[in-house]
Protein backbone atom coordinates (compact mmCIF):
# COMPACT_ATOMS: atom_id res chain seq x y z
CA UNK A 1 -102.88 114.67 -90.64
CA UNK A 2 -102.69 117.75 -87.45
CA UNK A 3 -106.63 118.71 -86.98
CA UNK A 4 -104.99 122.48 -86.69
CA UNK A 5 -106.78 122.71 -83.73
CA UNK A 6 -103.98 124.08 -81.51
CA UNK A 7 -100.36 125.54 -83.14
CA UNK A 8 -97.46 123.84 -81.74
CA UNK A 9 -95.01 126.47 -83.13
CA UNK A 10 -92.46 128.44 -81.24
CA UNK A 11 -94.25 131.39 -79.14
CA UNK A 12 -97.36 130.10 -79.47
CA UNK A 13 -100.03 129.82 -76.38
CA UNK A 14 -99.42 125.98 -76.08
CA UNK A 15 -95.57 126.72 -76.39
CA UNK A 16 -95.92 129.51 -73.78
CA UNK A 17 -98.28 127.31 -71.20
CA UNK A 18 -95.76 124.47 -71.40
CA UNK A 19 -92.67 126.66 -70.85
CA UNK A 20 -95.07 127.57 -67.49
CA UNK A 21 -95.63 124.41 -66.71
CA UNK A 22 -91.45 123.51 -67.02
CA UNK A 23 -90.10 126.30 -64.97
CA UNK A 24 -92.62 125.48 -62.32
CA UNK A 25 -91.76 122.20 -62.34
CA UNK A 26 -87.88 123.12 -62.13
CA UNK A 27 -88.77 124.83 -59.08
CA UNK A 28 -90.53 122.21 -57.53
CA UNK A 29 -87.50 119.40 -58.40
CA UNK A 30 -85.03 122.13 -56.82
CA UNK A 31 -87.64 122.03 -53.68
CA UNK A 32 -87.55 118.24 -53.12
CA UNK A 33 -83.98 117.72 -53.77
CA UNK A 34 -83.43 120.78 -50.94
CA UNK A 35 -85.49 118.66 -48.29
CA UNK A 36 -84.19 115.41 -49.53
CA UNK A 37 -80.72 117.05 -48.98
CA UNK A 38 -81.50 118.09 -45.45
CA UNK A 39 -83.62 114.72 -44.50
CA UNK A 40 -79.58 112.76 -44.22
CA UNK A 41 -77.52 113.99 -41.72
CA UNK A 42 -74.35 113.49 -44.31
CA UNK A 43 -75.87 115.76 -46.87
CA UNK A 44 -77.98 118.61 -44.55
CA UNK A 45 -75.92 121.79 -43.99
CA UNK A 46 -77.60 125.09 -42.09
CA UNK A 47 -81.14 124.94 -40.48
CA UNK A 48 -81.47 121.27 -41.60
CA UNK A 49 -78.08 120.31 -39.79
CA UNK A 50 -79.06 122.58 -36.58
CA UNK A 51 -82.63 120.62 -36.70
CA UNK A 52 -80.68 117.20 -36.66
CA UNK A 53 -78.72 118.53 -33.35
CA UNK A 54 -81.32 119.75 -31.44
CA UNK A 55 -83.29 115.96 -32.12
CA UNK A 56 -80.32 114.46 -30.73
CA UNK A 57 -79.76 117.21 -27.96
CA UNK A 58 -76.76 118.65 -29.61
CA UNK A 59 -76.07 122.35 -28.62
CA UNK A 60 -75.87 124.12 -32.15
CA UNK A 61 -72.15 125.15 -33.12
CA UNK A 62 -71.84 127.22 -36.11
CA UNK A 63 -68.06 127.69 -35.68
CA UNK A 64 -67.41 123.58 -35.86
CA UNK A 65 -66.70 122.35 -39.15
CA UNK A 66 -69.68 120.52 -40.72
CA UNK A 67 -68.08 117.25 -40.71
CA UNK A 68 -67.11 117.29 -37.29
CA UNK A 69 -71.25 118.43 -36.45
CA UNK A 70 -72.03 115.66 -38.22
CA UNK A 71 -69.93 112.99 -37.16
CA UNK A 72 -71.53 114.18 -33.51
CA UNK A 73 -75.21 113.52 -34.38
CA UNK A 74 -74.45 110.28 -36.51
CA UNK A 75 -72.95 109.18 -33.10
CA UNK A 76 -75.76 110.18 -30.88
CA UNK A 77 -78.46 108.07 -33.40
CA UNK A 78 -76.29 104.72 -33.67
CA UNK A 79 -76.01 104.39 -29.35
CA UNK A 80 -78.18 103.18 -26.96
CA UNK A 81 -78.50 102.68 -23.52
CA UNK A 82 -77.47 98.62 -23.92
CA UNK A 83 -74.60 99.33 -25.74
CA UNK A 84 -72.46 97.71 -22.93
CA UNK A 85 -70.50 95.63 -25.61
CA UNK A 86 -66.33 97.42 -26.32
CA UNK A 87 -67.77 98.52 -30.17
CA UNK A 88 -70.84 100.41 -28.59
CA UNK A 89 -68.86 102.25 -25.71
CA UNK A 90 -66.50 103.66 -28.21
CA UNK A 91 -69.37 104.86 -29.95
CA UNK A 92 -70.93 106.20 -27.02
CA UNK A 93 -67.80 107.99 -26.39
CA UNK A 94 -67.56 109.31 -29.62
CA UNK A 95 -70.97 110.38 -28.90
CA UNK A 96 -70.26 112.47 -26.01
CA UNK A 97 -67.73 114.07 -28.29
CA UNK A 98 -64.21 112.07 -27.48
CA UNK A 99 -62.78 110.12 -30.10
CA UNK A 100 -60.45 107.84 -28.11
CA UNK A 101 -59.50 104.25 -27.48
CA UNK A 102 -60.94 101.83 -24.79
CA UNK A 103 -58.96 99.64 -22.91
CA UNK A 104 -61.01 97.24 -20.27
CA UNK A 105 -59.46 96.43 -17.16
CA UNK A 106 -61.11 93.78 -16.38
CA UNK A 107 -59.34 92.57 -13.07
CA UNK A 108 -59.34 96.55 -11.51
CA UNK A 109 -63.17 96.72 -12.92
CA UNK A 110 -62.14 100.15 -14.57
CA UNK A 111 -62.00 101.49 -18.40
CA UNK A 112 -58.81 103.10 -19.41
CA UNK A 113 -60.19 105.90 -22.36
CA UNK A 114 -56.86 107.01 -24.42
CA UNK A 115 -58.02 110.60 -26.03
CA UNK A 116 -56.74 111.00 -29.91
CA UNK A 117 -59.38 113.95 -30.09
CA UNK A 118 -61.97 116.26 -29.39
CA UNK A 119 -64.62 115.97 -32.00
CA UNK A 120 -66.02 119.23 -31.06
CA UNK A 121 -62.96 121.21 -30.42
CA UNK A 122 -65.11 124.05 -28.50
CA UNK A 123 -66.19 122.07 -26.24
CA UNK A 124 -64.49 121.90 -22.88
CA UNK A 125 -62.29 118.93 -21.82
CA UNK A 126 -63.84 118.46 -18.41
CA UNK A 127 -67.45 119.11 -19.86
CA UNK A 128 -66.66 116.06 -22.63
CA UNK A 129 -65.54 113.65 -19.72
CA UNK A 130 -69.02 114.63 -18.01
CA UNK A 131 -70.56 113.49 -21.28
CA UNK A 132 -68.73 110.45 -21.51
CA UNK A 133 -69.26 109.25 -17.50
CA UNK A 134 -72.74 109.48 -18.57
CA UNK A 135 -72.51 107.00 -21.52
CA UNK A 136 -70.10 104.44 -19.76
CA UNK A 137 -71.51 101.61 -17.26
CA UNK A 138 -71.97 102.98 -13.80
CA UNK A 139 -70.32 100.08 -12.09
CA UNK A 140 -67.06 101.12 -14.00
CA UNK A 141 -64.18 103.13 -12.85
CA UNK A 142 -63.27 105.42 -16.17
CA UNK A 143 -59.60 106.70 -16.20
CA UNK A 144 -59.03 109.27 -18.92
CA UNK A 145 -55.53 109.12 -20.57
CA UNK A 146 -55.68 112.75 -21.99
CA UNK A 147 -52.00 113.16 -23.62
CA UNK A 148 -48.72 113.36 -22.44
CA UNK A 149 -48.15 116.82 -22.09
CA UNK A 150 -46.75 117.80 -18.85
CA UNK A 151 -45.33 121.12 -17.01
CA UNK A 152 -42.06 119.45 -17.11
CA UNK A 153 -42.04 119.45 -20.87
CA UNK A 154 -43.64 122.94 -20.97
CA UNK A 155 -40.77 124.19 -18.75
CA UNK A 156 -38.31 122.93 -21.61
CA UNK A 157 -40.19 124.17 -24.36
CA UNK A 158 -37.71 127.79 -24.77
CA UNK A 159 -39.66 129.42 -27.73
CA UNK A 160 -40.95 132.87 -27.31
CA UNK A 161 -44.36 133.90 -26.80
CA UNK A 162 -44.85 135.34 -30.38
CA UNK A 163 -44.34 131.94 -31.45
CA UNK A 164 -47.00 130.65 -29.57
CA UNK A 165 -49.60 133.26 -30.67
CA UNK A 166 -48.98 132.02 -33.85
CA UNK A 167 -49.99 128.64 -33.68
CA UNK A 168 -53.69 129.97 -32.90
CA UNK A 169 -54.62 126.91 -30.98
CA UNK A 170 -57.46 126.52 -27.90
CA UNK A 171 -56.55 125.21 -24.58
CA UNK A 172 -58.55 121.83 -25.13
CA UNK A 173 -56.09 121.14 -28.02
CA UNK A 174 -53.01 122.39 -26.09
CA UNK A 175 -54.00 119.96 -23.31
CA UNK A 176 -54.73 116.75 -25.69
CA UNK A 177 -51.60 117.87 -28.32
CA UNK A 178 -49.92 120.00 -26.36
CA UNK A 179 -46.70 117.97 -27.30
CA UNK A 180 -47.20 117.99 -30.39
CA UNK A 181 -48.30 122.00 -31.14
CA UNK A 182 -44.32 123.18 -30.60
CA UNK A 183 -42.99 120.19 -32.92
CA UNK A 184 -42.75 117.30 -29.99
CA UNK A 185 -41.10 118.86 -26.97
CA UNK A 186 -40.18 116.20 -25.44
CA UNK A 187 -39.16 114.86 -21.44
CA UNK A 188 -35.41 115.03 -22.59
């Protein structure tokens, strides 16, 4: 049997104090799953993402797509400086912002790095291989395989300059895919 000490009913003071208590707890659940959002890399997005490049001495890029910014960082946190093994230079490559292949050569004592991309397509080509000399063993010779892409081929290529305005491409991607941009010119 209810003591009828306090009324339960709708708009009452009890109902009133725990629609309080609700809506300031709905705030509070929308706080920690913010700052559990921005605590992973894969999930963070705006100041949380630019706080996860400047730990890992990324330059902040607004214009990169987020999945490209954070493919970046997750590759700065998994190297190390005794990642010497084939796995851990690709990742130290990818890193420095060059997604490419490694080829060891063992008897010339040189890496052959074949590009397939710029991660961070802003970046500059010559800047990247700076990067990536960094990250690669001192004692090695590294020989950058960029794309195929030569004046030759650009000399064939007979389109018209309004065509290639309207590709909208950087010069970092028309050096790696420069070939491919005007649908594969070719050495022919």
């Amino acid at each position: 049997m209810p003591l009828g000490v306090y009324r339960l009913s709708q708009n009452s003071l009890i109902d009133c104090e725990i629609a309080a208590y609700e809506s300031a707890f709905e705030m509070l659940e929308e706080l920690i799953a913010k700052i559990l959002s921005q605590s992973f890399v894969q999930t963070s997005e705006g100041s949380g993402l630019s706080k996860h490049e400047r730990l890992v001495g990324l330059q902040e890029r607004p214009n990169m797509s987020l999945e490209s910014r954070r493919e970046l960082i997750i590759y700065r946190l998994s190297t190390s400086p005794f990642d010497f093994t084939h796995s851990g230079m690709v990742n130290s490559v990818r890193a420095a912002g060059l997604d490419a292949e490694i080829i060891e050569n063992y008897a010339e004592e040189s890496l052959t790095l074949i590009s397939k991309r710029l991660i961070d397509e802003f970046l500059e080509l010559d800047g990247v291989r700076a990067n990536v000399d960094t990250m690669l063993p001192a004692h090695l010779i590294a020989l950058y395989d960029i794309g195929i892409m030569t004046w030759y081929m650009f000399d064939l290529w007979d389109g018209r300059w309004t065509e290639w305005d309207s590709k909208d491409f950087t010069w970092a991607q028309f050096d790696l895919n420069g070939h491919y941009i005007f649908g594969g010119i070719n050495n022919a």
